[in-house]
Protein backbone atom coordinates (compact mmCIF):
# COMPACT_ATOMS: atom_id res chain seq x y z
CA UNK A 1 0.00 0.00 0.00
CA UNK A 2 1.26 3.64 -1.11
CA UNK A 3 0.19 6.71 0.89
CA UNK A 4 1.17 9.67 -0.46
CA UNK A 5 0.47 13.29 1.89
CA UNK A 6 0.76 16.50 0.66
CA UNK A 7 1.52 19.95 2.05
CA UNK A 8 0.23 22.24 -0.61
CA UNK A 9 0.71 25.83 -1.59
CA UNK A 10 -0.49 26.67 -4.34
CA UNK A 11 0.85 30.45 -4.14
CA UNK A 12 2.28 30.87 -8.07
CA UNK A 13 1.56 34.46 -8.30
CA UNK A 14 1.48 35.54 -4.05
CA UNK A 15 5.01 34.16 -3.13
CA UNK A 16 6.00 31.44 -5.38
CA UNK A 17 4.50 28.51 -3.34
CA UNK A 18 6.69 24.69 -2.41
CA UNK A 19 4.12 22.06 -2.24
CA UNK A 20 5.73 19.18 -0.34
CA UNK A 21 4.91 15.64 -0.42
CA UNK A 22 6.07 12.47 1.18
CA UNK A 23 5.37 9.10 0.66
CA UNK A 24 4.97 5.68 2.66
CA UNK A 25 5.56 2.05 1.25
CA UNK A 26 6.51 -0.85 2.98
CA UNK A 27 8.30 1.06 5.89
CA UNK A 28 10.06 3.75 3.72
CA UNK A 29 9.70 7.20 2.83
CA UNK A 30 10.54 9.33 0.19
CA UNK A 31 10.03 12.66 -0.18
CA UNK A 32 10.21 15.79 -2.55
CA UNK A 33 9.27 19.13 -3.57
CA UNK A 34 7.49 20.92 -6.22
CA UNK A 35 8.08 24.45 -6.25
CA UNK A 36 6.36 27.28 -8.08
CA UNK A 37 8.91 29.13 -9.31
CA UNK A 38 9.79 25.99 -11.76
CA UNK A 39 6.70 26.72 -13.89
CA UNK A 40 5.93 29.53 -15.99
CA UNK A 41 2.22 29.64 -14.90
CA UNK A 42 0.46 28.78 -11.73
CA UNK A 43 -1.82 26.24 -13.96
CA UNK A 44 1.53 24.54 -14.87
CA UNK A 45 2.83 24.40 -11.06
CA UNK A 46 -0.69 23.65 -10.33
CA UNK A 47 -0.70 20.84 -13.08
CA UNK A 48 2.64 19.28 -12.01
CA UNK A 49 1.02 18.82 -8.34
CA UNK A 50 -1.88 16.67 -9.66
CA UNK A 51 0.73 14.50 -12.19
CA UNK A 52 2.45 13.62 -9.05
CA UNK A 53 -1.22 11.89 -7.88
CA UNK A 54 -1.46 10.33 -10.86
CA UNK A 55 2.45 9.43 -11.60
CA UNK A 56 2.60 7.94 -7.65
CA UNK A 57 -0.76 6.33 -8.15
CA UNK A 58 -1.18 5.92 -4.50
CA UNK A 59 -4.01 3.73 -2.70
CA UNK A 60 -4.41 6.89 -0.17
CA UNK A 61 -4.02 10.53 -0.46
CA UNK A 62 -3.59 12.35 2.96
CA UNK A 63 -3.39 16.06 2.31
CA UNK A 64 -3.21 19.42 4.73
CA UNK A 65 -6.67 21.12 4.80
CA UNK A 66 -7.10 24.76 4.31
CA UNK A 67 -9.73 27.35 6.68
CA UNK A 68 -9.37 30.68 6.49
CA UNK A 69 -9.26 32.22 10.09
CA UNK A 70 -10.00 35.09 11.01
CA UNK A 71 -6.89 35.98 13.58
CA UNK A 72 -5.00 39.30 13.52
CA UNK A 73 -1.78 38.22 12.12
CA UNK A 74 -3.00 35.10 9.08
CA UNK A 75 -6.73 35.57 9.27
CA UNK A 76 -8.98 36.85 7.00
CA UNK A 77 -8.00 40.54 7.10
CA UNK A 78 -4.61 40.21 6.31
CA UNK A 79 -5.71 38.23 3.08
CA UNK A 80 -8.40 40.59 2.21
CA UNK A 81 -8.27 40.52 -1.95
CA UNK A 82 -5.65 37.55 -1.95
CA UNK A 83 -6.47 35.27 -5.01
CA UNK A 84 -6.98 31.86 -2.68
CA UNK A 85 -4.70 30.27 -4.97
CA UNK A 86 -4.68 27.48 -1.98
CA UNK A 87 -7.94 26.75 -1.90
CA UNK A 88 -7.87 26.51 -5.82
CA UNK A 89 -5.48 23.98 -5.89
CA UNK A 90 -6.92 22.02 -3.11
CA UNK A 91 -9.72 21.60 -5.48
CA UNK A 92 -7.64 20.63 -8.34
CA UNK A 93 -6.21 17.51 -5.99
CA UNK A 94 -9.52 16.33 -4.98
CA UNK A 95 -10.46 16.25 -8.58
CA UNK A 96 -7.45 14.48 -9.47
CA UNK A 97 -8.07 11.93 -6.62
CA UNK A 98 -11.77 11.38 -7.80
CA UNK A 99 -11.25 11.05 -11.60
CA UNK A 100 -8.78 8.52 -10.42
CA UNK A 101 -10.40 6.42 -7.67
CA UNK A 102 -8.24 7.44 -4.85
CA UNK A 103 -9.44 8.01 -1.54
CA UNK A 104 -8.46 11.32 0.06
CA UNK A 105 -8.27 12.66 3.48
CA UNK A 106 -7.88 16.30 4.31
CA UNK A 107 -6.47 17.06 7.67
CA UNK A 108 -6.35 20.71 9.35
CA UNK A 109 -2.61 21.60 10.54
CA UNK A 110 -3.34 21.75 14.17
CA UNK A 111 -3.70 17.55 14.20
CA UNK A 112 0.18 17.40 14.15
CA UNK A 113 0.93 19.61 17.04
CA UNK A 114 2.10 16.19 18.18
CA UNK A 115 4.54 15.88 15.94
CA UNK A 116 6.38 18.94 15.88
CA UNK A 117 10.06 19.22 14.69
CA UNK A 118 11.27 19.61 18.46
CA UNK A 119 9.03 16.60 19.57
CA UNK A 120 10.14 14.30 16.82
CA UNK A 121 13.56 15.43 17.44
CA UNK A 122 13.41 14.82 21.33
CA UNK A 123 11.98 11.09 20.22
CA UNK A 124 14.99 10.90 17.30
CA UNK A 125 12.80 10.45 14.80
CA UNK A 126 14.07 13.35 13.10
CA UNK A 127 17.68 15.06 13.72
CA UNK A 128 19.41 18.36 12.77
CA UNK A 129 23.09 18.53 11.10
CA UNK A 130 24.70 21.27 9.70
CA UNK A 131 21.27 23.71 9.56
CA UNK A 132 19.48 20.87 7.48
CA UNK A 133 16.94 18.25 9.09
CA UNK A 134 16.81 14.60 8.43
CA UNK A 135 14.78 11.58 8.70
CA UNK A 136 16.25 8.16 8.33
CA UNK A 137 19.13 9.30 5.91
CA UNK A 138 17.11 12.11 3.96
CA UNK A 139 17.60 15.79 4.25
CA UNK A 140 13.59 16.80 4.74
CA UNK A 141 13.22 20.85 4.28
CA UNK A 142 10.31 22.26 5.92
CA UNK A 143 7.28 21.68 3.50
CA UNK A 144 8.51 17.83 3.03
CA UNK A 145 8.35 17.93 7.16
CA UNK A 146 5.14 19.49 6.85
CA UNK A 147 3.61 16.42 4.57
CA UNK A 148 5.51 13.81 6.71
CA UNK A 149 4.21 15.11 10.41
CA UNK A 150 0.46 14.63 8.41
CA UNK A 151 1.55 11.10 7.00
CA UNK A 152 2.89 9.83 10.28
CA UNK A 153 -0.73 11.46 11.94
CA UNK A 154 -2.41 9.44 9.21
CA UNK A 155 -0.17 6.27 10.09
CA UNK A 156 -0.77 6.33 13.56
CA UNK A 157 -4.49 7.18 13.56
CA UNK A 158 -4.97 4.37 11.39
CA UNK A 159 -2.31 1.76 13.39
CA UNK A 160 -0.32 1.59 10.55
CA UNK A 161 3.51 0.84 12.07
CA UNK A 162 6.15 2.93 10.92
């Protein structure tokens, strides 16, 4: 069984966006990176994200949700007039997953609080060398963290053993 997570961002034209994935098989991980600035349109960056779900062809999709809060310093003010490119591309995945039979769950950020980078540090599941962070052997920057703290939420929520 494949599970592949996702930490989008589908900022193209507000910031030049990474979209970070990670994926599980048979008690190993890769990970990787797509990043905006790589494509000469956002639909491009936008269209390499779904060709990873269909190129990885994975029996799970586990991908960071997206609410738009209305706090002082991320909420809703400070992205008054923003283009949602986010939100866009979320729907562009769950198409992808449904014209391709692939189950998808979307998880909010806050459900891996648990796995921060200091907590899976203090367990050694993660470890930092020379500025750079690892996980068993591979340098992980922080939107491939992002994907793996949801795909190790995912793997323990469903007592998957990693």
């Amino acid at each position: 069984m494949l599970i592949l997570s996702i930490d989008p961002s589908g900022n193209y034209t507000e910031g030049k966006g990474k979209t970070g994935w990670s994926t599980f098989k048979d008690n190993a991980f890769t990970f990787g990176t797509i990043k905006a600035e790589d494509y000469k349109t956002r639909v491009d960056y936008w269209y390499a994200v779904a060709m990873l779900i269909i190129e990885k062809r994975p029996n799970m999709l586990v991908v960071e949700d997206y609410r738009l809060y209305n706090t002082a310093a991320t909420g809703a003010a400070v992205q008054s007039f923003s283009q949602m490119e986010t939100p866009r591309l979320l729907g562009i995945i769950e198409q992808t997953a449904q014209m391709n039979n692939i189950p998808i769950v979307f998880q909010m950020a806050m459900v891996t609080k648990p796995y921060s980078d200091d907590k899976l540090q203090k367990l050694s599941i993660i470890t930092k060398e020379k500025n750079r962070w690892w996980f068993r052997g591979n340098a992980v920057n922080d939107h491939e963290r992002s994907s793996l703290r949801h795909l190790l939420r995912y793997l323990d929520k469903e007592k998957i053993k990693w």
